[in-house]
PDB file of N, CA and C in Angstrom:
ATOM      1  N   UNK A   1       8.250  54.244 -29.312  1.00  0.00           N
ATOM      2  CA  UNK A   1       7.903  53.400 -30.436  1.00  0.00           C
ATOM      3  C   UNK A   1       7.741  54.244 -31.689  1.00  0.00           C
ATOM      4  N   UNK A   2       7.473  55.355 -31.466  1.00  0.00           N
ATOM      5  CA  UNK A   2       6.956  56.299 -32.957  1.00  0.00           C
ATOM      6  C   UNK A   2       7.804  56.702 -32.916  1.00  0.00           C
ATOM      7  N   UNK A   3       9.404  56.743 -32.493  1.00  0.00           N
ATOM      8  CA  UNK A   3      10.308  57.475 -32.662  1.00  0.00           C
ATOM      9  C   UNK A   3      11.443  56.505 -32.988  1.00  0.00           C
ATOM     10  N   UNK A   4      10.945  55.248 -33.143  1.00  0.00           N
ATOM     11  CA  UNK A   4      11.692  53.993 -33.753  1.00  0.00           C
ATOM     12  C   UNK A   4      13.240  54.343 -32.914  1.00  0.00           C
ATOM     13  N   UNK A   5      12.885  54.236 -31.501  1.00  0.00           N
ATOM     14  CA  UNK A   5      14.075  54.135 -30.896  1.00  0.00           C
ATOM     15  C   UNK A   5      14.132  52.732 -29.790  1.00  0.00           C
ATOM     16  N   UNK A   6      15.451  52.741 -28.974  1.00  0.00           N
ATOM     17  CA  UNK A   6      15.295  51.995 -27.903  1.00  0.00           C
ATOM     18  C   UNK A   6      15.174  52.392 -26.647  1.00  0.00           C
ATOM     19  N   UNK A   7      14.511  51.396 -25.907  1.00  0.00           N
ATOM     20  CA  UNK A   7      14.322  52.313 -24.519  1.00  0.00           C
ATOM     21  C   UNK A   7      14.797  51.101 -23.439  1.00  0.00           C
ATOM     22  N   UNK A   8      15.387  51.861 -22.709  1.00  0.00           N
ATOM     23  CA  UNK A   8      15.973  50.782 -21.186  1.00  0.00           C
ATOM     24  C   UNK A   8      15.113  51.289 -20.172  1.00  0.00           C
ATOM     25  N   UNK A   9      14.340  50.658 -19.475  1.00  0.00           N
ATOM     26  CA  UNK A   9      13.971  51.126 -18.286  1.00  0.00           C
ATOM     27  C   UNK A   9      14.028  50.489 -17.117  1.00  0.00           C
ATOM     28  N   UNK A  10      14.153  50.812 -15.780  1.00  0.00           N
ATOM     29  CA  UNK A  10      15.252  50.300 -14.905  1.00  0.00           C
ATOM     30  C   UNK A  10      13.774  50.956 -13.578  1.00  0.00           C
ATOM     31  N   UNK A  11      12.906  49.713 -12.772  1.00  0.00           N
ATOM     32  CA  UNK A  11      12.128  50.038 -11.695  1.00  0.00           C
ATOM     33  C   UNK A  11      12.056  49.039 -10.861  1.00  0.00           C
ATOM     34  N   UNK A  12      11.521  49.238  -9.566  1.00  0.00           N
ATOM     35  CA  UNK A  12      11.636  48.358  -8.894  1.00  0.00           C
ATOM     36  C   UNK A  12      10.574  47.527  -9.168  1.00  0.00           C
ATOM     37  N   UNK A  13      10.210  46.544  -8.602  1.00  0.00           N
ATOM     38  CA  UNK A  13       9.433  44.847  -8.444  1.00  0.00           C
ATOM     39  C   UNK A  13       8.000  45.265  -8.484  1.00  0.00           C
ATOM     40  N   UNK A  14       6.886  45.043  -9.208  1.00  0.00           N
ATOM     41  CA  UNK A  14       5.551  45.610  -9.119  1.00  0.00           C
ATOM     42  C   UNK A  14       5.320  47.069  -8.906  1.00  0.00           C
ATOM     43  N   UNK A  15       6.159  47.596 -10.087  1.00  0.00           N
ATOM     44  CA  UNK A  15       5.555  48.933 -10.511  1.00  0.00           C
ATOM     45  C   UNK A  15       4.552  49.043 -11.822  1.00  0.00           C
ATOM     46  N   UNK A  16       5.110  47.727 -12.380  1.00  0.00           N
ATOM     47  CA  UNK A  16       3.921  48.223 -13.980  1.00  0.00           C
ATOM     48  C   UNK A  16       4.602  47.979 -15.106  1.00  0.00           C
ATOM     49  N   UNK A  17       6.306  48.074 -15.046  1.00  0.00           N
ATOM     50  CA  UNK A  17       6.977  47.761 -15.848  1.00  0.00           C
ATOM     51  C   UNK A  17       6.628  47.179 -17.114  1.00  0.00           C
ATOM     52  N   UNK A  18       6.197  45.797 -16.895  1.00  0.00           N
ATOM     53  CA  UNK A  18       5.685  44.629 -18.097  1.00  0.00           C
ATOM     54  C   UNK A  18       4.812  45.675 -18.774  1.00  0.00           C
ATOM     55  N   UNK A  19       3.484  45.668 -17.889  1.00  0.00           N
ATOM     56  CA  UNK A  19       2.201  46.432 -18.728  1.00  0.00           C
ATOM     57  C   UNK A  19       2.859  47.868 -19.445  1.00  0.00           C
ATOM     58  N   UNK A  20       3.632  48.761 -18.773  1.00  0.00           N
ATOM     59  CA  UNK A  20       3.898  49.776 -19.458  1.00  0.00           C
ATOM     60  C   UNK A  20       5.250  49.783 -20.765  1.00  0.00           C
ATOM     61  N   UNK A  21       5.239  48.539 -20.551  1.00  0.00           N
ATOM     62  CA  UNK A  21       5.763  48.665 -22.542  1.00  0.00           C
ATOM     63  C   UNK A  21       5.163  47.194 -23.231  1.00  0.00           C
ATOM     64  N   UNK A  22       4.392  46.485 -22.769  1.00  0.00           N
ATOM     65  CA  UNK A  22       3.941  45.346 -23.319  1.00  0.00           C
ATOM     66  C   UNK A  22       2.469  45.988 -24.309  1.00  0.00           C
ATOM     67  N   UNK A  23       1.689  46.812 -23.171  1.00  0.00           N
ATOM     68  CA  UNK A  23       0.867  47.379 -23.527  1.00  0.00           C
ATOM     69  C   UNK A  23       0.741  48.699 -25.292  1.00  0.00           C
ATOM     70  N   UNK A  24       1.799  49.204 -24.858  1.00  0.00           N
ATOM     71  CA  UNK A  24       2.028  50.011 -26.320  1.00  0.00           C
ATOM     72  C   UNK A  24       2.496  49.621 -27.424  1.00  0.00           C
ATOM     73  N   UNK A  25       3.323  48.729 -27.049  1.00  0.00           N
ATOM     74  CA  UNK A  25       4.072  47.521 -28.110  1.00  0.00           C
ATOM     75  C   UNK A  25       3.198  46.896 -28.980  1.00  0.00           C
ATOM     76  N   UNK A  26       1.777  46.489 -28.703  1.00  0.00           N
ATOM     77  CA  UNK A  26       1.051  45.343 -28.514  1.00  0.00           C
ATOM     78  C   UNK A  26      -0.308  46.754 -29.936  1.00  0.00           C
ATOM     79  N   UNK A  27      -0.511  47.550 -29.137  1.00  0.00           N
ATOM     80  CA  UNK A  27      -1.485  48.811 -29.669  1.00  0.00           C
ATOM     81  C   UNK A  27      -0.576  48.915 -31.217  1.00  0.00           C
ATOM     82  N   UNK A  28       0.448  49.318 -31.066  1.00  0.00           N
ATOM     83  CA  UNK A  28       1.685  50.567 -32.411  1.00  0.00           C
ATOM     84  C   UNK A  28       1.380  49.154 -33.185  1.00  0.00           C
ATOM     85  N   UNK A  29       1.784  47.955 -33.148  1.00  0.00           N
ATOM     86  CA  UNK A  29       1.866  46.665 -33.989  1.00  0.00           C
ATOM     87  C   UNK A  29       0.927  47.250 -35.254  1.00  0.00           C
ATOM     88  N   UNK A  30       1.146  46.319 -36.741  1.00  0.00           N
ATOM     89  CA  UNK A  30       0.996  46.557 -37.176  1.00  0.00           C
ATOM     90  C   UNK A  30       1.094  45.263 -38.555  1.00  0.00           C
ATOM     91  N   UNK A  31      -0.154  44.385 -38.561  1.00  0.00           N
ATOM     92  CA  UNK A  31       0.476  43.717 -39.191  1.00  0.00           C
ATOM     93  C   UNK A  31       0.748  43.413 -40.603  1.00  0.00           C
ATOM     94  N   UNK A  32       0.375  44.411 -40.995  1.00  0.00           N
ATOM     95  CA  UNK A  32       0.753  44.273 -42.385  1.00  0.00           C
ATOM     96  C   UNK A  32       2.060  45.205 -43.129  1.00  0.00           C
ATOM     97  N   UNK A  33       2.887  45.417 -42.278  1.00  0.00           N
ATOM     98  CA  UNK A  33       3.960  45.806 -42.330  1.00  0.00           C
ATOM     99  C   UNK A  33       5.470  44.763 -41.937  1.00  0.00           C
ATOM    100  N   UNK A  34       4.759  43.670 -41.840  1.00  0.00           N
ATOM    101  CA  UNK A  34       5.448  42.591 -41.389  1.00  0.00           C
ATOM    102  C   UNK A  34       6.784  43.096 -40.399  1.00  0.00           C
ATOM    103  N   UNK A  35       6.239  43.913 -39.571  1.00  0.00           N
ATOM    104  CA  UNK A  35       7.319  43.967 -38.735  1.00  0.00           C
ATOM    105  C   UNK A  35       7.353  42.932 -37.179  1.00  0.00           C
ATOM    106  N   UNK A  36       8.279  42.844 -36.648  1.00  0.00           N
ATOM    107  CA  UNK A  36       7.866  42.001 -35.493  1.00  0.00           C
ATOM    108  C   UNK A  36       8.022  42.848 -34.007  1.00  0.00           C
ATOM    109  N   UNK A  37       7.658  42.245 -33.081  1.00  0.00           N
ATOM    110  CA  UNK A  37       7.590  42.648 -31.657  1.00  0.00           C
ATOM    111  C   UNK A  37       8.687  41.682 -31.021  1.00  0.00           C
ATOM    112  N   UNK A  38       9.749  42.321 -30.835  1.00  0.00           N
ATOM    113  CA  UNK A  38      10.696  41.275 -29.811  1.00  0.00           C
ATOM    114  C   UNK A  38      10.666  41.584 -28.355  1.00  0.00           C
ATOM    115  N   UNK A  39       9.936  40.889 -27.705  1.00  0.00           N
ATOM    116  CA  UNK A  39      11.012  41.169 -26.172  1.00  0.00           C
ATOM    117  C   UNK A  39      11.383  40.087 -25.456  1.00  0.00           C
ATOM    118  N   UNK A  40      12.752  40.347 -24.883  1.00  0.00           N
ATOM    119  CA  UNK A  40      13.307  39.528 -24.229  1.00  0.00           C
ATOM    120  C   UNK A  40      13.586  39.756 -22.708  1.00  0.00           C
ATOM    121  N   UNK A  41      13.856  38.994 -21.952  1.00  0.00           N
ATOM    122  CA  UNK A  41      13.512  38.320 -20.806  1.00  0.00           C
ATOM    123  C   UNK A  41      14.732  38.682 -19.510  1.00  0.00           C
ATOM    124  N   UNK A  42      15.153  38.796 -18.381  1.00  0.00           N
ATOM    125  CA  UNK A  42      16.473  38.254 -17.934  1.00  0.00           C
ATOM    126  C   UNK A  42      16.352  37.028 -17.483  1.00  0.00           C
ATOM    127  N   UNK A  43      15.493  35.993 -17.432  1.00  0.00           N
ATOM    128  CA  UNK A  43      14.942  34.953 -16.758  1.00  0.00           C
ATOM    129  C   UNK A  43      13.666  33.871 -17.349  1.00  0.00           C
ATOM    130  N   UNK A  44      13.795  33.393 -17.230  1.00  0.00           N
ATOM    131  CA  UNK A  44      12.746  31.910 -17.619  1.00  0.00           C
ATOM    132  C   UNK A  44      11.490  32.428 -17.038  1.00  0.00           C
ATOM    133  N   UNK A  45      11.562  32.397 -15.988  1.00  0.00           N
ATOM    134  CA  UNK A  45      10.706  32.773 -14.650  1.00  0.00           C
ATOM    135  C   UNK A  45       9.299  34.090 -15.556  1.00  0.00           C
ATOM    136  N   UNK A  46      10.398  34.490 -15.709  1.00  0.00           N
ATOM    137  CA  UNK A  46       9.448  36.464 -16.421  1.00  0.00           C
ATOM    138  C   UNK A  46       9.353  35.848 -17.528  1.00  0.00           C
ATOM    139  N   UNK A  47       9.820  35.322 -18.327  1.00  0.00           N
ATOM    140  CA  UNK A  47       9.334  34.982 -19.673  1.00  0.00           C
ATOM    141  C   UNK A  47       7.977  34.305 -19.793  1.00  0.00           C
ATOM    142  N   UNK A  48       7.887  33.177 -18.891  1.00  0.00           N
ATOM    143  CA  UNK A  48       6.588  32.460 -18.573  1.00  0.00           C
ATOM    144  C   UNK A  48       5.487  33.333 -18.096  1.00  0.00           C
ATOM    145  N   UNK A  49       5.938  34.091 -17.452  1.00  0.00           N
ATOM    146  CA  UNK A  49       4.864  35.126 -16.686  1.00  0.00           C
ATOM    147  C   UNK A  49       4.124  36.061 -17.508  1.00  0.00           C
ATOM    148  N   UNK A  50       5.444  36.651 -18.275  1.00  0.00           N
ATOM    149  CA  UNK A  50       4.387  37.618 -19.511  1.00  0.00           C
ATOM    150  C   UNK A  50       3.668  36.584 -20.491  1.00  0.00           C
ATOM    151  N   UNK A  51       4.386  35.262 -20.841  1.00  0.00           N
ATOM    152  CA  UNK A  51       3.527  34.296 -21.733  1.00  0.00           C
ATOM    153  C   UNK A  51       1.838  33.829 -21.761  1.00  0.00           C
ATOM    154  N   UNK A  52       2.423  33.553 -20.241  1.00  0.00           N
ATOM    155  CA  UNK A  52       0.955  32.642 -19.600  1.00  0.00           C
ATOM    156  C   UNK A  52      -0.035  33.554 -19.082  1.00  0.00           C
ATOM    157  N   UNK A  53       0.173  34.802 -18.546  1.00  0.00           N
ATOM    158  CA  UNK A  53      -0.347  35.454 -17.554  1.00  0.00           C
ATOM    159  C   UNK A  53      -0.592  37.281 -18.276  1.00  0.00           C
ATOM    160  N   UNK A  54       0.287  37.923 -18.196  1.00  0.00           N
ATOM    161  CA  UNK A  54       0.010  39.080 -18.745  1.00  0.00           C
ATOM    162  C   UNK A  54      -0.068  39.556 -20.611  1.00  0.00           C
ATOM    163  N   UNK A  55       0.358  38.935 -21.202  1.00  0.00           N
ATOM    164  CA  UNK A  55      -0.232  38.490 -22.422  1.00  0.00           C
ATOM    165  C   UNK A  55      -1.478  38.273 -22.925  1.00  0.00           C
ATOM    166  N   UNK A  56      -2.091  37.732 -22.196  1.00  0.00           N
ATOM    167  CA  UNK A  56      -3.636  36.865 -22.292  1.00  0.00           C
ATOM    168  C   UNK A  56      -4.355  38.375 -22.144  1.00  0.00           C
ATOM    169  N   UNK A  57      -4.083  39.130 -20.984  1.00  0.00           N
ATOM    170  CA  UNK A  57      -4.723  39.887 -20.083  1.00  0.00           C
ATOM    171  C   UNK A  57      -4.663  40.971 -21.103  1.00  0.00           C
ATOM    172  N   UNK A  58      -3.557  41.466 -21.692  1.00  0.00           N
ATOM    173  CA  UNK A  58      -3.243  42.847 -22.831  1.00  0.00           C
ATOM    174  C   UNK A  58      -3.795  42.524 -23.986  1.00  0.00           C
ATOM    175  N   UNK A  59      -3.606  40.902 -24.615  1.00  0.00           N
ATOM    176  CA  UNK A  59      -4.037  40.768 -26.039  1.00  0.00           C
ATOM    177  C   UNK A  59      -5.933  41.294 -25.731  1.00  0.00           C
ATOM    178  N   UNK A  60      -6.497  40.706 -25.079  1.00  0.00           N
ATOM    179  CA  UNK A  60      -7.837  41.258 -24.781  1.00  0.00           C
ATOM    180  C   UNK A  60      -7.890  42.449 -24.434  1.00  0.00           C
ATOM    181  N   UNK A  61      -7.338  43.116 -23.925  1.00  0.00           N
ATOM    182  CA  UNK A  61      -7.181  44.464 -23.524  1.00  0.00           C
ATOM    183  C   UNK A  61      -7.580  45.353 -24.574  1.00  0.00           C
ATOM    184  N   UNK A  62      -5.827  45.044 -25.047  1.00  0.00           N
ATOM    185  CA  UNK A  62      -5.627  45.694 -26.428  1.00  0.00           C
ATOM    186  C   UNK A  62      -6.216  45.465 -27.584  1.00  0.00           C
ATOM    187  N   UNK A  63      -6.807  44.195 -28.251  1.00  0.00           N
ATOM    188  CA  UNK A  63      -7.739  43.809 -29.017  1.00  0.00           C
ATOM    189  C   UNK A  63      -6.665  43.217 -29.946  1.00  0.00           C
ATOM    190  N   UNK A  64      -5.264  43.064 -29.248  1.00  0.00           N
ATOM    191  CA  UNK A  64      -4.187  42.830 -30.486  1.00  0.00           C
ATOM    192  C   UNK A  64      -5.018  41.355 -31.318  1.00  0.00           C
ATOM    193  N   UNK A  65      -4.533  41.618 -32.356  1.00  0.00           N
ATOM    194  CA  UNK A  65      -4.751  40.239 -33.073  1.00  0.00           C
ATOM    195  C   UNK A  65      -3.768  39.633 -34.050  1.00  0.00           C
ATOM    196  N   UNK A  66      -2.331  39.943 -33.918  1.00  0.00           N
ATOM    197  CA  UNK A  66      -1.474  39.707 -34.303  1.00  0.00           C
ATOM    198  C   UNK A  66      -0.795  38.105 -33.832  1.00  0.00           C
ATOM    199  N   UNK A  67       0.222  37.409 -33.978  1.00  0.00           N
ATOM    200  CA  UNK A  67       0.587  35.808 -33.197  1.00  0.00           C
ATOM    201  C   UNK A  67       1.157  36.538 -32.285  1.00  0.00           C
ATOM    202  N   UNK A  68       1.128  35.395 -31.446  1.00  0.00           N
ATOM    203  CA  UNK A  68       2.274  35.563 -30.380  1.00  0.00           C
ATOM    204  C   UNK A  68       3.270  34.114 -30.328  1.00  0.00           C
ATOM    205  N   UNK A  69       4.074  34.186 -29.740  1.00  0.00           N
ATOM    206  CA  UNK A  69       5.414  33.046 -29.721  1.00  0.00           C
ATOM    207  C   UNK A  69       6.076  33.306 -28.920  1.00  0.00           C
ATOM    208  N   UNK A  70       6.588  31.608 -27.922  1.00  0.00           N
ATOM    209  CA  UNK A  70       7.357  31.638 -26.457  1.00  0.00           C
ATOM    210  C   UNK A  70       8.906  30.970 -27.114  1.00  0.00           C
ATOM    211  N   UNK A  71       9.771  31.552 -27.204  1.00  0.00           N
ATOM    212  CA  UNK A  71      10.601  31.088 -27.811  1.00  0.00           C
ATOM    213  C   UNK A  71      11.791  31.097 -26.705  1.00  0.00           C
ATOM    214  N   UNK A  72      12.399  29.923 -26.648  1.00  0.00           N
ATOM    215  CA  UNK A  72      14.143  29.849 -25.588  1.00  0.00           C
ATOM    216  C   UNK A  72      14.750  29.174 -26.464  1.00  0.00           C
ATOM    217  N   UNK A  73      15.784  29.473 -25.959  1.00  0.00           N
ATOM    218  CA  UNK A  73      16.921  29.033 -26.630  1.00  0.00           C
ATOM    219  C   UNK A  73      17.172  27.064 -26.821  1.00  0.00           C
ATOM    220  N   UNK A  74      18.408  26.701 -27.314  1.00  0.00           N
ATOM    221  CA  UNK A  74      18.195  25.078 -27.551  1.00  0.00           C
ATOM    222  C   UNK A  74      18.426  24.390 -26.539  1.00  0.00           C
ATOM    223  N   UNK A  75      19.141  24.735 -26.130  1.00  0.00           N
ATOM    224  CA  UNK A  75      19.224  24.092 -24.330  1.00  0.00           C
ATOM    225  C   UNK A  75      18.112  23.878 -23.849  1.00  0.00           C
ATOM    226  N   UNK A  76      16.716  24.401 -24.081  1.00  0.00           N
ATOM    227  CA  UNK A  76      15.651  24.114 -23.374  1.00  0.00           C
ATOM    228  C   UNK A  76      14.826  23.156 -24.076  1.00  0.00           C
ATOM    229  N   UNK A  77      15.035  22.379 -24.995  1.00  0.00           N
ATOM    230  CA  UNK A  77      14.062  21.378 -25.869  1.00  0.00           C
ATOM    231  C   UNK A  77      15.206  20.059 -25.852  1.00  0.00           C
ATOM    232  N   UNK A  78      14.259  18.975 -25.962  1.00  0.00           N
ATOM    233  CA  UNK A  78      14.901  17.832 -26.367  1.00  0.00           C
ATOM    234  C   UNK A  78      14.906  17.904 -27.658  1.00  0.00           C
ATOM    235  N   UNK A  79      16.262  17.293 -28.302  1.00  0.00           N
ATOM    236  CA  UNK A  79      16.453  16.780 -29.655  1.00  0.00           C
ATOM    237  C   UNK A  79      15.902  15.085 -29.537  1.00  0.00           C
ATOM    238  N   UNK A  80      15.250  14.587 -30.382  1.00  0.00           N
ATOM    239  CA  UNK A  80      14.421  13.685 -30.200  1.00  0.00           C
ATOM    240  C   UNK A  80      15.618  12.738 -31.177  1.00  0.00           C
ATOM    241  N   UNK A  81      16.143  13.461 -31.955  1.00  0.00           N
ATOM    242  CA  UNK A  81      17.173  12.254 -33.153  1.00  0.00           C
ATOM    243  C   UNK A  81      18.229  12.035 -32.442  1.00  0.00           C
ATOM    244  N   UNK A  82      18.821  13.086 -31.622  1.00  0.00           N
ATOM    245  CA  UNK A  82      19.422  12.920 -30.366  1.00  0.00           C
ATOM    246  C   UNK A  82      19.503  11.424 -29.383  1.00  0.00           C
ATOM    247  N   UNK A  83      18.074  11.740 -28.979  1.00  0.00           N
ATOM    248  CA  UNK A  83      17.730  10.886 -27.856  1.00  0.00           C
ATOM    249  C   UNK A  83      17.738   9.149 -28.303  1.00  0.00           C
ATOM    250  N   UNK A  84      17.431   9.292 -29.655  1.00  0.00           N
ATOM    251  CA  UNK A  84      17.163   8.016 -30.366  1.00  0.00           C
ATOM    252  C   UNK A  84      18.176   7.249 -30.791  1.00  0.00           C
ATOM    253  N   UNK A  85      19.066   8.235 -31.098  1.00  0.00           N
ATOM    254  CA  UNK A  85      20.695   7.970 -31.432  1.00  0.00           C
ATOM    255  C   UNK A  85      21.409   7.577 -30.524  1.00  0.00           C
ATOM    256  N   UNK A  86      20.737   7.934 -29.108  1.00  0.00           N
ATOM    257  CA  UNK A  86      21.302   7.518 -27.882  1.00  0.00           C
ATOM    258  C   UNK A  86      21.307   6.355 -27.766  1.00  0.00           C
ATOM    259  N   UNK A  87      19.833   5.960 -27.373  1.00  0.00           N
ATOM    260  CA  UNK A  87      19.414   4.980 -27.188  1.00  0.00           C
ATOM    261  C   UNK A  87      19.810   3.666 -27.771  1.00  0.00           C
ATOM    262  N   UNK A  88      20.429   4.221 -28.723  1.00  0.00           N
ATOM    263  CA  UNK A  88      20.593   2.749 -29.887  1.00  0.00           C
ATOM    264  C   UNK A  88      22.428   2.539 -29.314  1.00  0.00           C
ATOM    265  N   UNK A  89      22.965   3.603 -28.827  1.00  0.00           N
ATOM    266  CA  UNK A  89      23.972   3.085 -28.607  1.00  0.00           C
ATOM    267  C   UNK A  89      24.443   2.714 -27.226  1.00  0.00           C
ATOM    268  N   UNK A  90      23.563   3.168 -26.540  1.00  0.00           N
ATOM    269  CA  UNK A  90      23.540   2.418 -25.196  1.00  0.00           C
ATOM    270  C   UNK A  90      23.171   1.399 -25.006  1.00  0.00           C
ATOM    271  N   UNK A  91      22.451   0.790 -25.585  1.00  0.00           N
ATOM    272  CA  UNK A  91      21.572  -0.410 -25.277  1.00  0.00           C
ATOM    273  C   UNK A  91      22.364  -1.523 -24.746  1.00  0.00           C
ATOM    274  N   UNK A  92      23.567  -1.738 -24.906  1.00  0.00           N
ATOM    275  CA  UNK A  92      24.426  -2.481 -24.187  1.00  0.00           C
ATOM    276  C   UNK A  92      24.697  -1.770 -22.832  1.00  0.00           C
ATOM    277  N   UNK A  93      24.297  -0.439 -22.728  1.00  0.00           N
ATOM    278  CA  UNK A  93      24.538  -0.389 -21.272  1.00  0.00           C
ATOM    279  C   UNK A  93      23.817  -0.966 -19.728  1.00  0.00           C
ATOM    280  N   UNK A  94      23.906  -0.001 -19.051  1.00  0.00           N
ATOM    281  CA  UNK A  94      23.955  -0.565 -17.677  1.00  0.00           C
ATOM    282  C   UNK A  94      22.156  -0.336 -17.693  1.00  0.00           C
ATOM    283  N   UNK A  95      20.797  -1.069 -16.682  1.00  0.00           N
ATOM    284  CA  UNK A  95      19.796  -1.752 -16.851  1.00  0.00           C
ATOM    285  C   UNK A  95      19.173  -0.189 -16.489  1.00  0.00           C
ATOM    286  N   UNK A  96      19.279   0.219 -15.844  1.00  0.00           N
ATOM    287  CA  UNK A  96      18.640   1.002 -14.678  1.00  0.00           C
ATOM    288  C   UNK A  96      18.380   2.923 -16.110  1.00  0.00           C
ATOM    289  N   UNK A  97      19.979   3.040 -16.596  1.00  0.00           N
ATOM    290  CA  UNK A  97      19.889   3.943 -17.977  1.00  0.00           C
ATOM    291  C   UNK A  97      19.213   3.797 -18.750  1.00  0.00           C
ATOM    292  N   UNK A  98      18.936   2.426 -19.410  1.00  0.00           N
ATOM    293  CA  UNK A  98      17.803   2.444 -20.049  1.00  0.00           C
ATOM    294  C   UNK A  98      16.362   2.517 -19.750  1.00  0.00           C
ATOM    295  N   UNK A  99      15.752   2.187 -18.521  1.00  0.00           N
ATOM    296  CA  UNK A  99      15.001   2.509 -17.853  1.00  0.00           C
ATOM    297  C   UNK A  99      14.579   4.238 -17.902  1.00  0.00           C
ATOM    298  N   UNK A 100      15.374   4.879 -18.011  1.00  0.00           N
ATOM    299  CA  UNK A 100      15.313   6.252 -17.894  1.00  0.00           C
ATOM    300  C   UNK A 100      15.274   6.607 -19.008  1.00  0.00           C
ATOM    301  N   UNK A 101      15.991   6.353 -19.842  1.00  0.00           N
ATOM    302  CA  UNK A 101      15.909   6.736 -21.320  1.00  0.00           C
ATOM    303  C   UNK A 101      14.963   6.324 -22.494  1.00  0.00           C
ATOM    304  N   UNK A 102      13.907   5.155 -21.637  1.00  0.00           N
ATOM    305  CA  UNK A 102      12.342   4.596 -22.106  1.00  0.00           C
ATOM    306  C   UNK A 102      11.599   5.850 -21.774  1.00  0.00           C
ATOM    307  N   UNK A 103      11.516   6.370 -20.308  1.00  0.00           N
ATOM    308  CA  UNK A 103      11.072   7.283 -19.279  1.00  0.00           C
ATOM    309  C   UNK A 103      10.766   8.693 -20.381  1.00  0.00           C
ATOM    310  N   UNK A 104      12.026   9.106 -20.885  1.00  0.00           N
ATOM    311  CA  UNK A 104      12.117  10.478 -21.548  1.00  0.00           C
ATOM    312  C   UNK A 104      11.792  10.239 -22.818  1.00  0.00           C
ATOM    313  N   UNK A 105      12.099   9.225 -23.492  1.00  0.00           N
ATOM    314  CA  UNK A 105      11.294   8.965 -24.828  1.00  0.00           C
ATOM    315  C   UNK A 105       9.648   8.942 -24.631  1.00  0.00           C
ATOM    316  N   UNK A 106       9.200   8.097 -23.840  1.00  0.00           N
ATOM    317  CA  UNK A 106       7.521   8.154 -23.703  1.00  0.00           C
ATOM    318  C   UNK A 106       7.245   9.730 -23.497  1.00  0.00           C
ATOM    319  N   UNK A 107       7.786  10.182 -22.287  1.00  0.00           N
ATOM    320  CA  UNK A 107       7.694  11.727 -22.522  1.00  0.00           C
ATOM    321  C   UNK A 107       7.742  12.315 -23.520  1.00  0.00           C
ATOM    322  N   UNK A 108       8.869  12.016 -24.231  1.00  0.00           N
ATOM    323  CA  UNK A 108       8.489  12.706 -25.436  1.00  0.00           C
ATOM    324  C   UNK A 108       7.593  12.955 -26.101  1.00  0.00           C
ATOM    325  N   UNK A 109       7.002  11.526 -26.365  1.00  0.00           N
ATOM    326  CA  UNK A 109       6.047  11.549 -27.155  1.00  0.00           C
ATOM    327  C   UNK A 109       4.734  12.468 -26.420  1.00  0.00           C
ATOM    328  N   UNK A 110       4.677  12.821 -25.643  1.00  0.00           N
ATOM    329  CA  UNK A 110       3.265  13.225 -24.844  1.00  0.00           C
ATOM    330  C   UNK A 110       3.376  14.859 -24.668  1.00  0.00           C
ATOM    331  N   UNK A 111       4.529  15.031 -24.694  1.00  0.00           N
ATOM    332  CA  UNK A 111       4.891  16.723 -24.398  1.00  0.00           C
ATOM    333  C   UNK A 111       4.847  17.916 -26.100  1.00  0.00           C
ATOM    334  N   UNK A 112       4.483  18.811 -25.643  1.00  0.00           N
ATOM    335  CA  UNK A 112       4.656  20.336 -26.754  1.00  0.00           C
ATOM    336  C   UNK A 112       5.966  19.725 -27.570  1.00  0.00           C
ATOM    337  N   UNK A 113       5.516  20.086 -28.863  1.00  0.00           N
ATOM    338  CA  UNK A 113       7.137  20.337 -29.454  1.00  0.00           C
ATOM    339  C   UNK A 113       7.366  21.989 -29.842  1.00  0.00           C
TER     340      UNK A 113
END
């Protein structure tokens, strides 16, 4: 990190990995340099894990007090103008689709944006 380089590191399954670059990442920050902290993921799975779980555990750790943010790509959110746009043109469809497409709208309304 103080050598403003990149680093690949390559270990097996519960060695420490996360903590040993989440942890220094989290310390070097700096926020009034408006720089950011990126890391990315190979999987949904690990993304949630450092989100929900080892995050929590380092920001206290570390005393970071900087934001944090769970960000995926668009494939993973509903478009809601989408869904609405749908809806209006199905409505002549078949009974059982619209049924489902009431289903994910109420959801909508109740879920994170």
């Amino acid at each position: 990190i103080d050598k403003k380089t990149q680093l690949l590191v390559e270990a097996e399954t519960g060695t420490g990995k996360t903590f040993a670059y989440l942890a220094p990442a989290l310390l070097s920050y700096n926020k009034d340099n408006d720089a950011s902290i990126i890391i990315s993921t190979g999987s949904k799975a690990l993304q949630e894990q450092l989100y929900l779980k080892d995050l929590p555990l380092l920001i206290e750790a570390t005393g970071f007090t900087g934001s944090v943010s769970l960000l995926k790509g668009r494939s993973n959110y509903l478009c809601r103008e989408r869904l609405n746009r749908f809806m209006l043109e199905s409505q002549r469809k078949e009974k059982a689709l619209q049924i489902t497409l009431v289903k994910i709208k109420n959801w909508s309304l109740k879920t994170k944006m």
